[in-house]
Protein backbone atom coordinates (compact mmCIF):
# COMPACT_ATOMS: atom_id res chain seq x y z
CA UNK A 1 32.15 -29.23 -19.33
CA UNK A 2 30.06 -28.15 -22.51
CA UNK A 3 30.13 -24.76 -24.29
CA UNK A 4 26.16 -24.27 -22.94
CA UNK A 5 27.49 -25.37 -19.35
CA UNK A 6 30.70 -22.88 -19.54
CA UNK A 7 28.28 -20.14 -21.15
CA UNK A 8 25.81 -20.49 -18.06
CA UNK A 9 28.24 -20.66 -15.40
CA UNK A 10 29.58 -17.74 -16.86
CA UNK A 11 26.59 -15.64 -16.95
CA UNK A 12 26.24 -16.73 -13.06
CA UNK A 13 29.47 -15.19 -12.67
CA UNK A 14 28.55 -12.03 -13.81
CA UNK A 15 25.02 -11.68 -12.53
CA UNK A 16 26.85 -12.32 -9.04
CA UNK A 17 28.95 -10.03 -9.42
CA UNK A 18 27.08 -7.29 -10.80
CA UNK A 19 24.94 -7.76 -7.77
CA UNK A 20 28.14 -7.81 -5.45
CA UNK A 21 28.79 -4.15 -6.88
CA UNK A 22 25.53 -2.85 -5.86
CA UNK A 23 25.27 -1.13 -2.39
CA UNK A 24 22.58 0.28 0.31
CA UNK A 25 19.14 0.16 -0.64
CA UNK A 26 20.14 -0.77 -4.27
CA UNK A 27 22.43 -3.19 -3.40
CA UNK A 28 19.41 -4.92 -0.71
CA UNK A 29 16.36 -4.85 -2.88
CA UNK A 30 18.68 -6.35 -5.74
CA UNK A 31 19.44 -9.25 -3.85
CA UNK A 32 16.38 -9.89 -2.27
CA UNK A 33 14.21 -9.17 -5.07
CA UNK A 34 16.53 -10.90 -7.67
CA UNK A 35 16.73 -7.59 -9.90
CA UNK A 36 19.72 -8.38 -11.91
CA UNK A 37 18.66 -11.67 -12.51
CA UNK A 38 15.21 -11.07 -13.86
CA UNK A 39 17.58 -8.42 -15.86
CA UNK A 40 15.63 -5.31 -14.59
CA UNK A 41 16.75 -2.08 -12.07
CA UNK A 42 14.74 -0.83 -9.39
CA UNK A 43 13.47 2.42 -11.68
CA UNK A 44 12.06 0.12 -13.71
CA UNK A 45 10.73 -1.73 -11.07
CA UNK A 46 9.07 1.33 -9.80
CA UNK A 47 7.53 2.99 -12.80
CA UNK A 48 6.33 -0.60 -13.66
CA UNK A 49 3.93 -0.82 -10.25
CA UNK A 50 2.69 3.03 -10.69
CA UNK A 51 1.37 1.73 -14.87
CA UNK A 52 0.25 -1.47 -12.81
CA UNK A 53 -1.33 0.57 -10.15
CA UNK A 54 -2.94 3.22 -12.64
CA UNK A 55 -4.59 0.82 -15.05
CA UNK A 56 -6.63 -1.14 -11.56
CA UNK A 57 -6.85 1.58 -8.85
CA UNK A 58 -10.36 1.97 -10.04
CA UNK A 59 -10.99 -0.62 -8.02
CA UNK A 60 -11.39 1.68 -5.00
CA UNK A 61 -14.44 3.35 -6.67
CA UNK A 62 -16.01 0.68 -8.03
CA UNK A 63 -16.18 -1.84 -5.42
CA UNK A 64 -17.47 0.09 -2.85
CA UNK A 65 -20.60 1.26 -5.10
CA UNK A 66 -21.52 -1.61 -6.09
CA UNK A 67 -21.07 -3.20 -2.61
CA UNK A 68 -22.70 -0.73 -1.04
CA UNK A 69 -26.13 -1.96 -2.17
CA UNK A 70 -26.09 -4.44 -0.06
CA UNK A 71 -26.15 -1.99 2.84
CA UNK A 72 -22.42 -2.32 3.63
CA UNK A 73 -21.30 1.18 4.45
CA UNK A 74 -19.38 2.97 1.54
CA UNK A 75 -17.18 4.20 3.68
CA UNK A 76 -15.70 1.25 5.20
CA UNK A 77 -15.86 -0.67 1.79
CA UNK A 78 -13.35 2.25 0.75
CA UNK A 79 -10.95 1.83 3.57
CA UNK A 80 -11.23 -1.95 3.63
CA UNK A 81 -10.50 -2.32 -0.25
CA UNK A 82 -7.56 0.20 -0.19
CA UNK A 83 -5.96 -2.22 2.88
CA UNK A 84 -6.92 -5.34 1.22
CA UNK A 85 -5.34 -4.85 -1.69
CA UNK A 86 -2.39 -2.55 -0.41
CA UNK A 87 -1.67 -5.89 2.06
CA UNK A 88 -1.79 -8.72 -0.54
CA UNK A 89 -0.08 -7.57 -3.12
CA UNK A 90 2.31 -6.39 -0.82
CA UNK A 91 2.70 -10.26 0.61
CA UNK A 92 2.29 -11.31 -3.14
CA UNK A 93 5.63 -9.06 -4.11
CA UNK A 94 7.83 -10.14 -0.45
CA UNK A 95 6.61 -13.32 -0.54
CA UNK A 96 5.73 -14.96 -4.02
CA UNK A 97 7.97 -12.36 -5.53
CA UNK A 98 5.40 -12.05 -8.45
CA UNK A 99 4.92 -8.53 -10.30
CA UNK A 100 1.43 -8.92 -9.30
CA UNK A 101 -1.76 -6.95 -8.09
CA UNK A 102 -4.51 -8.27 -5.91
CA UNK A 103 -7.62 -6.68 -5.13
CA UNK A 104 -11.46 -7.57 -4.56
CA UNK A 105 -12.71 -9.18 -7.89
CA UNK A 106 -15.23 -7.48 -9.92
CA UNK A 107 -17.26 -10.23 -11.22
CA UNK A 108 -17.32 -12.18 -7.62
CA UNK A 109 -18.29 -8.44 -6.24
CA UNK A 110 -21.13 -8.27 -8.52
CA UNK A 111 -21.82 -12.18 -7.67
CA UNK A 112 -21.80 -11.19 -4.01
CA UNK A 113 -24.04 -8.22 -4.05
CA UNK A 114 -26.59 -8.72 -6.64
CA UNK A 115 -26.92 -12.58 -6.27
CA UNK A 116 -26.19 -13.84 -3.30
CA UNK A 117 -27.59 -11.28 -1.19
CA UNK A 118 -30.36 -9.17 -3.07
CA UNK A 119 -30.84 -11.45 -5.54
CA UNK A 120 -31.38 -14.66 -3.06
CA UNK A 121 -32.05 -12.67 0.62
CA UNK A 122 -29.01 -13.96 2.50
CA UNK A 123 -27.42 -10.95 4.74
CA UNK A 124 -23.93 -9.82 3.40
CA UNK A 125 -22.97 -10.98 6.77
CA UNK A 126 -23.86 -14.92 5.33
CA UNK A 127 -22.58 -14.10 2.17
CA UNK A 128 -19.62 -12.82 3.50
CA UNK A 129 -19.37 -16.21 5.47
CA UNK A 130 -19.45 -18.08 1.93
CA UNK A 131 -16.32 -15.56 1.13
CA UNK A 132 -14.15 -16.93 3.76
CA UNK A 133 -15.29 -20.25 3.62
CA UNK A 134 -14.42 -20.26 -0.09
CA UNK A 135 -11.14 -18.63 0.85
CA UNK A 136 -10.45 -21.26 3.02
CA UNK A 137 -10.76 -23.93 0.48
CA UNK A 138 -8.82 -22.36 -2.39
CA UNK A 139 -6.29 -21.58 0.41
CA UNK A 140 -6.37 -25.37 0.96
CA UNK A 141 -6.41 -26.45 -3.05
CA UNK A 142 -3.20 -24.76 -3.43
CA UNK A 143 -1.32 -26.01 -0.45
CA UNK A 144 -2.08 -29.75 -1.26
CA UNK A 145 -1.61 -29.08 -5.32
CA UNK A 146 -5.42 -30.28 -6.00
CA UNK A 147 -6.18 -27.02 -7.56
CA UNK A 148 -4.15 -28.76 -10.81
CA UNK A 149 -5.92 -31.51 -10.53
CA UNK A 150 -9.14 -29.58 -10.61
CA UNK A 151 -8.39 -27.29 -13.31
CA UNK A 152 -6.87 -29.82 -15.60
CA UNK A 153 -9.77 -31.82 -15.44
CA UNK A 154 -12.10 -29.16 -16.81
CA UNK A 155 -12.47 -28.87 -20.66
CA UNK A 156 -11.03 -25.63 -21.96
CA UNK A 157 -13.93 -24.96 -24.07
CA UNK A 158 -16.03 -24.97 -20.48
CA UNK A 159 -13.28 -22.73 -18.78
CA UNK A 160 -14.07 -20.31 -21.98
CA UNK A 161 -17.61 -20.24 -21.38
CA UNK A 162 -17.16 -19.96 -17.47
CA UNK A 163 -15.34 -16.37 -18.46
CA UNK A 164 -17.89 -15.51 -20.69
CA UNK A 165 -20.51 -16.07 -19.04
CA UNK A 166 -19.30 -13.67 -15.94
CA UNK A 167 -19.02 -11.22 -18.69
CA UNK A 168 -22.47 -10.99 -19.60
CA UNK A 169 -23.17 -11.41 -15.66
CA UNK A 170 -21.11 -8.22 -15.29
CA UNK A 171 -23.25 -6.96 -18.69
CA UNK A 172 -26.52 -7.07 -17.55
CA UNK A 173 -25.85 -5.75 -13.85
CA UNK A 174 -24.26 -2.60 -15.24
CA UNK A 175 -26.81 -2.43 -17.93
CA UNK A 176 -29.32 -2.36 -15.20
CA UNK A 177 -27.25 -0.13 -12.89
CA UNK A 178 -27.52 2.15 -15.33
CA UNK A 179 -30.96 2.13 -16.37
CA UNK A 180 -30.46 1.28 -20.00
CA UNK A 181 -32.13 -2.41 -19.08
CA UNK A 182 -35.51 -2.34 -16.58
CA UNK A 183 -38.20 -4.88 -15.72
CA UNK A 184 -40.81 -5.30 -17.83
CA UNK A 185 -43.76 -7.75 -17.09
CA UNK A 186 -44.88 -8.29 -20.83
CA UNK A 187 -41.27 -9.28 -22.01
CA UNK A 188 -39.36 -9.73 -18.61
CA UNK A 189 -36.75 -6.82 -19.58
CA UNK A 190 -36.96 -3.56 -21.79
CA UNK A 191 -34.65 -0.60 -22.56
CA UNK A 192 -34.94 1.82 -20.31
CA UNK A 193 -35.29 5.73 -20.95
CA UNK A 194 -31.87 5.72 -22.81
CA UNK A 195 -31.89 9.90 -23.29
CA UNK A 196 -31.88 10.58 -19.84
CA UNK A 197 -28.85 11.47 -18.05
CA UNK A 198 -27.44 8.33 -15.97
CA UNK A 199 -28.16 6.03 -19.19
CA UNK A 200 -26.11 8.63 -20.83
CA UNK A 201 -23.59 9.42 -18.87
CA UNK A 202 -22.83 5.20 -18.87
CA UNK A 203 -22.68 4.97 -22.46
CA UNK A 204 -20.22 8.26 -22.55
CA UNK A 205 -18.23 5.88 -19.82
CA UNK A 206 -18.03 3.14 -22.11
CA UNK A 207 -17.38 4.78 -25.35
CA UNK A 208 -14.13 6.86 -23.66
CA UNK A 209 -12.52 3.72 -22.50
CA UNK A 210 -12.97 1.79 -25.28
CA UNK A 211 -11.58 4.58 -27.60
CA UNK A 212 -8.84 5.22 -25.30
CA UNK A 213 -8.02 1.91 -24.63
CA UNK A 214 -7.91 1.09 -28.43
CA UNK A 215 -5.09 4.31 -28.50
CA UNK A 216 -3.00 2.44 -25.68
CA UNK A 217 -3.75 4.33 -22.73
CA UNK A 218 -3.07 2.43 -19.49
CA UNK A 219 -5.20 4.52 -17.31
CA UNK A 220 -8.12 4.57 -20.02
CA UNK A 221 -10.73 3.02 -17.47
CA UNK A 222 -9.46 5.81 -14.85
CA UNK A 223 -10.35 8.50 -17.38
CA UNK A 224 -13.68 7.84 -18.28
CA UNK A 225 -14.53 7.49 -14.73
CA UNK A 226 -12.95 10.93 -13.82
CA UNK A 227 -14.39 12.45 -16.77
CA UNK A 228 -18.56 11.60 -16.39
CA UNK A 229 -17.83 12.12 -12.66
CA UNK A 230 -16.64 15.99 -13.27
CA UNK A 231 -19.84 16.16 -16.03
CA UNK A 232 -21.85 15.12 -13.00
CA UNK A 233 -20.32 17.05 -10.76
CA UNK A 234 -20.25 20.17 -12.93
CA UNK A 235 -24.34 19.71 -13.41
CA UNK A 236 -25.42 18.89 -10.01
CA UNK A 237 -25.88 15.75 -10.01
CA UNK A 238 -22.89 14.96 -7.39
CA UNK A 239 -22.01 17.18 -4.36
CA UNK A 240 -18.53 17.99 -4.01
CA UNK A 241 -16.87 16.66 -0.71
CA UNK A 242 -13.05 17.38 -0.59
CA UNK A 243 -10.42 15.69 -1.89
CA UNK A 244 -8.35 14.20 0.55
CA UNK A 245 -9.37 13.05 4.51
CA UNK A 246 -7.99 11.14 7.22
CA UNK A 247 -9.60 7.39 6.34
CA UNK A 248 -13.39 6.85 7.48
CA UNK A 249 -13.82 3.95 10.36
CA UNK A 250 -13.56 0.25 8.51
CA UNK A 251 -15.51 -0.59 12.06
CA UNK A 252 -19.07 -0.96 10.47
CA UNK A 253 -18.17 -4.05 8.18
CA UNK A 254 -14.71 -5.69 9.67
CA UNK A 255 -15.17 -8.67 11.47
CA UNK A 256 -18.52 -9.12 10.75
CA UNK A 257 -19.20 -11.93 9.10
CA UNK A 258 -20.91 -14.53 9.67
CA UNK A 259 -18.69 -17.69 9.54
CA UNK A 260 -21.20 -20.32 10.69
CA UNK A 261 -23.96 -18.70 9.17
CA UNK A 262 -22.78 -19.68 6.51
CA UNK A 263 -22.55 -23.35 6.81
CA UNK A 264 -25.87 -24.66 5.58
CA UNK A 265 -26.66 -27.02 2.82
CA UNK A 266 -28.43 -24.34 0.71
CA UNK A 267 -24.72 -22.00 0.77
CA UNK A 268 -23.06 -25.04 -0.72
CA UNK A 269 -23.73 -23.88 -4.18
CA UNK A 270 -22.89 -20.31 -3.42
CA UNK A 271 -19.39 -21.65 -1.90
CA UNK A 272 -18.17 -23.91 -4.34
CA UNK A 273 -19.04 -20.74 -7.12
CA UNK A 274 -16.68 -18.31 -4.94
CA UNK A 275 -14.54 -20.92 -4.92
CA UNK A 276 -14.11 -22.36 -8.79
CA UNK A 277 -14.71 -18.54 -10.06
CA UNK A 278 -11.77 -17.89 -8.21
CA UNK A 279 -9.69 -20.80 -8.93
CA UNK A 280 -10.10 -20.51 -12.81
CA UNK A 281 -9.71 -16.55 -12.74
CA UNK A 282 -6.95 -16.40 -10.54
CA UNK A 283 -5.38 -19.69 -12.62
CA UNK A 284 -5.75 -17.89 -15.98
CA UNK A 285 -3.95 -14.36 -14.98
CA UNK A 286 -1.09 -16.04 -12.37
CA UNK A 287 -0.47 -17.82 -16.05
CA UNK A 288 -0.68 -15.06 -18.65
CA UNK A 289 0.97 -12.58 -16.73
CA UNK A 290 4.05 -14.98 -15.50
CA UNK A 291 4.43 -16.15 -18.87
CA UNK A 292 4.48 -12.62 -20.30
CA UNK A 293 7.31 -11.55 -17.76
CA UNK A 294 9.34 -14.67 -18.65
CA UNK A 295 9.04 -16.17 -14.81
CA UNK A 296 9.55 -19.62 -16.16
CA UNK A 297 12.36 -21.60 -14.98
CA UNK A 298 14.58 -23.99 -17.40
CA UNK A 299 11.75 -26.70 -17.57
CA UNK A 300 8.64 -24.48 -18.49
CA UNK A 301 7.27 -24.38 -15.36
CA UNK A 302 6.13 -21.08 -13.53
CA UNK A 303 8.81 -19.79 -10.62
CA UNK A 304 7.09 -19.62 -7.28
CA UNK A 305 3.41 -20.68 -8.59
CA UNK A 306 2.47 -22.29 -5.77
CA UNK A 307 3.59 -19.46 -3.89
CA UNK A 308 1.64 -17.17 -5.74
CA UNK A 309 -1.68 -19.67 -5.51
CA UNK A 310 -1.06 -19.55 -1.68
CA UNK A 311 -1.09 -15.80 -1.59
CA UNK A 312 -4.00 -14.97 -3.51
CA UNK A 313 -6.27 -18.29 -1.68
CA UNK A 314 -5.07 -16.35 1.57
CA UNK A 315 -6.03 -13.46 0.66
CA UNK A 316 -9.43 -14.66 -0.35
CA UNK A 317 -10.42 -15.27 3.62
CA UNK A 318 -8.25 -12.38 4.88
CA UNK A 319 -10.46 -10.31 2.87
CA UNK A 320 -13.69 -11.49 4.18
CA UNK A 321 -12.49 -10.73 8.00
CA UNK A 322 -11.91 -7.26 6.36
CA UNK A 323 -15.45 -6.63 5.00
CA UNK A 324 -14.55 -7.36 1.04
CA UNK A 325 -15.65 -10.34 -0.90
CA UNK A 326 -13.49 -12.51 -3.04
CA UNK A 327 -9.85 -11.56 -3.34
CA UNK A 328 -7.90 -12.05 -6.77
CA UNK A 329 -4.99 -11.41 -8.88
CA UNK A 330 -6.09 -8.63 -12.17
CA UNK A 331 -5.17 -8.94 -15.31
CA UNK A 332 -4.50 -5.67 -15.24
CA UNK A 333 -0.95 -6.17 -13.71
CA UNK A 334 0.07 -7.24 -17.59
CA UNK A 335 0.35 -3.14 -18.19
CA UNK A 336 3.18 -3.26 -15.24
CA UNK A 337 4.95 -5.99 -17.29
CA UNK A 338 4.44 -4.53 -20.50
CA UNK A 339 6.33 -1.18 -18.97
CA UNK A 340 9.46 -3.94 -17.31
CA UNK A 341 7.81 -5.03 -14.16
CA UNK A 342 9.59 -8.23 -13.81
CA UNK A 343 9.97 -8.86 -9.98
CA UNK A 344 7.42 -8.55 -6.39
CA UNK A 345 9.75 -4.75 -5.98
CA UNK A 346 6.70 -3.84 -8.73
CA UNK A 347 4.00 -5.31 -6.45
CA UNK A 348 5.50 -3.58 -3.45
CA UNK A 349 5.51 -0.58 -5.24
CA UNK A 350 1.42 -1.33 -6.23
CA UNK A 351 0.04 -2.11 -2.88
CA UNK A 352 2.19 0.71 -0.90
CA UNK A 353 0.04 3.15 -3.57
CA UNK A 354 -3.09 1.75 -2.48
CA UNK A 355 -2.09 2.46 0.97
CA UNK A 356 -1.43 6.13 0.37
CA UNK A 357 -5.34 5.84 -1.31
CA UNK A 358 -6.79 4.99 2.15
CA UNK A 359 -6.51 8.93 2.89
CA UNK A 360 -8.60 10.20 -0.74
CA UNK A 361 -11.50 8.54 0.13
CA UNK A 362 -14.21 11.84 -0.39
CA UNK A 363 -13.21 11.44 -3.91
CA UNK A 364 -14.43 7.79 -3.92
CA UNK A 365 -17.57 9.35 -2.37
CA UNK A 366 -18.33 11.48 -5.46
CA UNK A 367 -18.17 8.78 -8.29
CA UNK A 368 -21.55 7.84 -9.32
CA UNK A 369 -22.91 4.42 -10.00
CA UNK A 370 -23.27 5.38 -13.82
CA UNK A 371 -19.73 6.32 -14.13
CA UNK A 372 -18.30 3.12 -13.01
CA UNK A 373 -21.01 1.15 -15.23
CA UNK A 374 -18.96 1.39 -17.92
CA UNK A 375 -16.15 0.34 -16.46
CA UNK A 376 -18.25 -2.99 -15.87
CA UNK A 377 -19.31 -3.00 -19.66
CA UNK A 378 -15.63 -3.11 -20.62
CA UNK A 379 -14.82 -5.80 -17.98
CA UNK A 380 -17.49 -7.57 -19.97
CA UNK A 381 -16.37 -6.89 -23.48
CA UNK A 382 -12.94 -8.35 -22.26
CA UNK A 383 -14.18 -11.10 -21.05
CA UNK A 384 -16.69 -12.20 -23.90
CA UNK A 385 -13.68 -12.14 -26.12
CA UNK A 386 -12.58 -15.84 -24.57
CA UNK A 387 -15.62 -17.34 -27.46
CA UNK A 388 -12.81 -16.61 -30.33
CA UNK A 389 -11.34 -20.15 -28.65
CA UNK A 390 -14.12 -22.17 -29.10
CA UNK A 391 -14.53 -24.75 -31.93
CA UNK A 392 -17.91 -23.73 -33.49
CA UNK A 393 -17.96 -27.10 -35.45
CA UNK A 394 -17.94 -29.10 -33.00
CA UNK A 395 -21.57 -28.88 -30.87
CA UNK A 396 -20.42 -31.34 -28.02
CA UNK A 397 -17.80 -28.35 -27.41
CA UNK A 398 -19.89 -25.26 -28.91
CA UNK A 399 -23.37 -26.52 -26.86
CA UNK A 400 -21.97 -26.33 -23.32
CA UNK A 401 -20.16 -23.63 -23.64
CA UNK A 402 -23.39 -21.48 -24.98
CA UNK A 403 -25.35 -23.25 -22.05
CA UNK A 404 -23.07 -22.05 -19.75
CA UNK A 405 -22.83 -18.82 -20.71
CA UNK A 406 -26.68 -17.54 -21.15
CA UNK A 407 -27.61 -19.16 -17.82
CA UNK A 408 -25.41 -17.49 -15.37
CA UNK A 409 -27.28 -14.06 -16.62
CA UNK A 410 -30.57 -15.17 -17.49
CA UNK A 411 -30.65 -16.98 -14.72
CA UNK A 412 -28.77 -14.46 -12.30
CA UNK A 413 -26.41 -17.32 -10.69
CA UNK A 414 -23.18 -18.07 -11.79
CA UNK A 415 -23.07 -20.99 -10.07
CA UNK A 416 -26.13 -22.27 -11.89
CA UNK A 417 -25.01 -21.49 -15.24
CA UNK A 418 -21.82 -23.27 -14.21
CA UNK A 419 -23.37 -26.05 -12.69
CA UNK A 420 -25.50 -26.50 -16.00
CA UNK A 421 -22.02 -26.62 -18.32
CA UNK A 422 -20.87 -29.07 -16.04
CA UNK A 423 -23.28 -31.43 -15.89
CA UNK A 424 -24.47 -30.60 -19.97
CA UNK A 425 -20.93 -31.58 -21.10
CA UNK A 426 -20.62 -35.22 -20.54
CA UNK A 427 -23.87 -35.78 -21.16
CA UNK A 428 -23.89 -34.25 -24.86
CA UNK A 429 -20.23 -35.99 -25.58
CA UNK A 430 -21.81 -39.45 -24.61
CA UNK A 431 -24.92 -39.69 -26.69
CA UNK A 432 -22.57 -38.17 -29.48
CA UNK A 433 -20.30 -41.41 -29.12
CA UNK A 434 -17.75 -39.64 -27.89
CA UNK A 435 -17.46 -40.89 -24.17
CA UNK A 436 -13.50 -41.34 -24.52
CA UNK A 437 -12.86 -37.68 -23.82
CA UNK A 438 -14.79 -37.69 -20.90
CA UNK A 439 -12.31 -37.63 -18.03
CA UNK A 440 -13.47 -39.44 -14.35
CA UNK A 441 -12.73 -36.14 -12.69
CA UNK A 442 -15.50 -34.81 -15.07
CA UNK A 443 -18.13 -37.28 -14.39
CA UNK A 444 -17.25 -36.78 -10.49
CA UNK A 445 -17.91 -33.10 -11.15
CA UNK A 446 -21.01 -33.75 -13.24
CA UNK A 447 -22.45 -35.80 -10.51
CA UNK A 448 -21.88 -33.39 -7.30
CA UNK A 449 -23.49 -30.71 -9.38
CA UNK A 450 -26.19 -32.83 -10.14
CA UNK A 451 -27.08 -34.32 -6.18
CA UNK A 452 -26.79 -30.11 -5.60
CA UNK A 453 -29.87 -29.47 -8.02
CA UNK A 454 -31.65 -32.30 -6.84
CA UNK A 455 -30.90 -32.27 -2.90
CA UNK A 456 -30.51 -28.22 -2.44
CA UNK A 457 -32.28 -27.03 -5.46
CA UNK A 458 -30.98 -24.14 -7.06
């Protein structure tokens, strides 16, 4: 036996037997959540899925504003996004045994209620259809490992401008929210009335969190959001309700939507983009995140991915029976790592917080639409930043990526500004001679998104 080999068998020996020492509750969450191994206690464990849990829970005001112009009750878009997300992660941290948090996605929210449904007239009951069908097939991606396939086939320049491009999505919806950006009919948009109080109060939103995020405080987007809701509050512009309540019904929105509704040719496009938005997003964090709280085994490879994938593709259609669009893993569960979070004890602790949120829903009631438009502006600024990777001296890479990112907001589809990198891409590297980095998988993709513009429109 070699030194390395001795050395290793004898750190097993003593991780086992540390564990072996442990007792009652210690002792069992140790050995089922692999504590000592992942060299972390359950304290840290803990105070790693309240940081995790502080830095996202505005995800519970948020969401159910900006869902709730759809007509969706607010409500039951409260109660359903505090059990969505207090369930997954939950099944992410038992299951995958990830330090992970799920919720409903921002930038698929905002795809779901100001595209799909007011932007291109299908009932949230149809575009809630497109939700679990989309579920269903990044549920199905996962379990048959074609989700690598998919995403190693696509450029990473395109990926880059994919994220981008949601980022000015997110931009100009909470620009408009707002009222700093309105309609104009002699130059299609113009700034608003910037000095009165909701345009205000959104840039006061967005210039606390980005100062307090730039001092390193995890609950910066939490802040700003508490703060311009009290200003509000404090001027009449909000009504106080309470505090805390038992949980309003979830009965208005769960169950339904409409599955078959959704299964005509002209949802195919909306589909697919709940789909790929959600296979690229979720992709990206499952891999920053694992890789930031070591969960690589001795070859490279991410512990439990597929695991992971499974959970947050489940999720995706779980969600949708619930009442809440696109389910995915946030970024924002790096904070929890940064603070030790190591193990799924951190996402047990996340979700069983959300849970104990279901009961302070009057608060949710009395954050305005303004308040949480910042939040959406710093989504955005986050998001943006993904350009830094693209090679501006090379156009066959640069072109694409710009094309992909100015259509999904100019033309108020992600799935058409995707669709348009896609099919720009191969196109622009084979007139440039370059038709040897063009992968088959990328032509295949190029293709279905071209028969979609031509057979469905857009």
């Amino acid at each position: 036996m070699s030194d390395n080999q001795t050395a290793a068998v004898t750190a097993e020996s003593k991780t086992a037997s540390a564990v072996a020492n442990k007792s009652g509750i210690e002792g069992t969450l140790d050995r089922f959540f692999k504590l000592t191994e992942h060299k972390t206690t359950v304290k840290t464990e803990v105070l790693a899925g309240f940081t995790t849990f502080i830095t996202m829970c505005y995800v519970v005001f948020v969401i159910p504003g900006m869902l709730s112009a759809t007509g969706m009750d607010k409500g039951a878009l409260f109660v359903a996004t505090c059990l969505i997300a207090g369930v997954s992660t939950i099944i992410m941290g038992l299951y995958a045994n990830w330090p992970i948090g799920l919720a409903p996605g921002l930038g698929l929210n905002a795809f779901f209620a100001y595209a799909v449904v007011l932007g291109m007239g299908y009932s949230w009951e149809q575009a809630m259809g497109a939700v679990f069908w989309g579920g269903i097939g990044f549920m199905v991606l996962s379990l048959f490992k074609v989700r690598e396939w998919i995403v190693d086939s696509i450029p990473p320049s395109l990926r880059a401008g994919i994220t981008c491009g949601i980022g000015f999505f997110l931009a100009i919806i909470a620009l408009k929210t707002a009222g700093v950006v309105v309609a104009n009919q002699g130059t299609i948009v113009g700034l608003g009335d910037i000095v009165s109080f909701e345009p205000l109060m959104a840039g006061l939103s967005l210039i606390l969190i980005l100062a307090l995020a730039q001092r390193g405080l995890k609950a910066a987007v939490l802040i700003a959001i508490a703060v311009v809701s009290l200003i509000a509050l404090a001027t009449g512009h909000v009504e106080f309700s309470g505090v805390a309540s038992m949980p309003p019904s979830i009965e208005p929105i769960l169950g339904k939507l409409d599955i078959m509704g959704a299964l005509n040719v002209e949802m195919v496009g909306v589909i697919i983009a709940f789909l790929f938005v959600n296979l690229f997003d979720t992709t990206g964090t499952l891999i920053a995140v694992g890789d930031r709280a070591g969960l690589t085994d001795e070859n490279g490879k991410m512990r439990n991915m597929s695991r992971a994938m499974v959970t947050d593709g489940t999720a995706s259609w779980i969600g949708a029976l619930f009442g809440t669009p696109t389910v995915t893993s946030y970024i924002e569960s790096a904070s929890g790592v940064s603070a030790g979070g190591r193990t799924g004890l951190t996402a047990v602790v996340i979700g069983a917080l959300f849970l104990v949120t279901l009961f302070l829903s009057p608060l949710a009631g009395m954050v305005p639409g303004y308040a949480t438009a910042g939040a959406l502006l710093y989504v955005a600024i986050l998001m943006t930043s993904s350009l830094a990777k693209i090679d501006w001296d090379d156009m066959t890479e640069a072109g694409p990526v710009v094309i992909t990112a100015l259509m999904m907001p100019l033309s108020f589809s992600i799935s058409n500004g995707i669709a348009l990198g896609f099919i720009s891409y191969p196109l622009i590297k084979l007139l440039a001679g370059r038709h040897s980095e063009i992968s088959i998988s990328m032509w295949a993709l190029a293709a279905l998104f071209a028969l979609k513009f031509v057979f469905f429109g857009v």
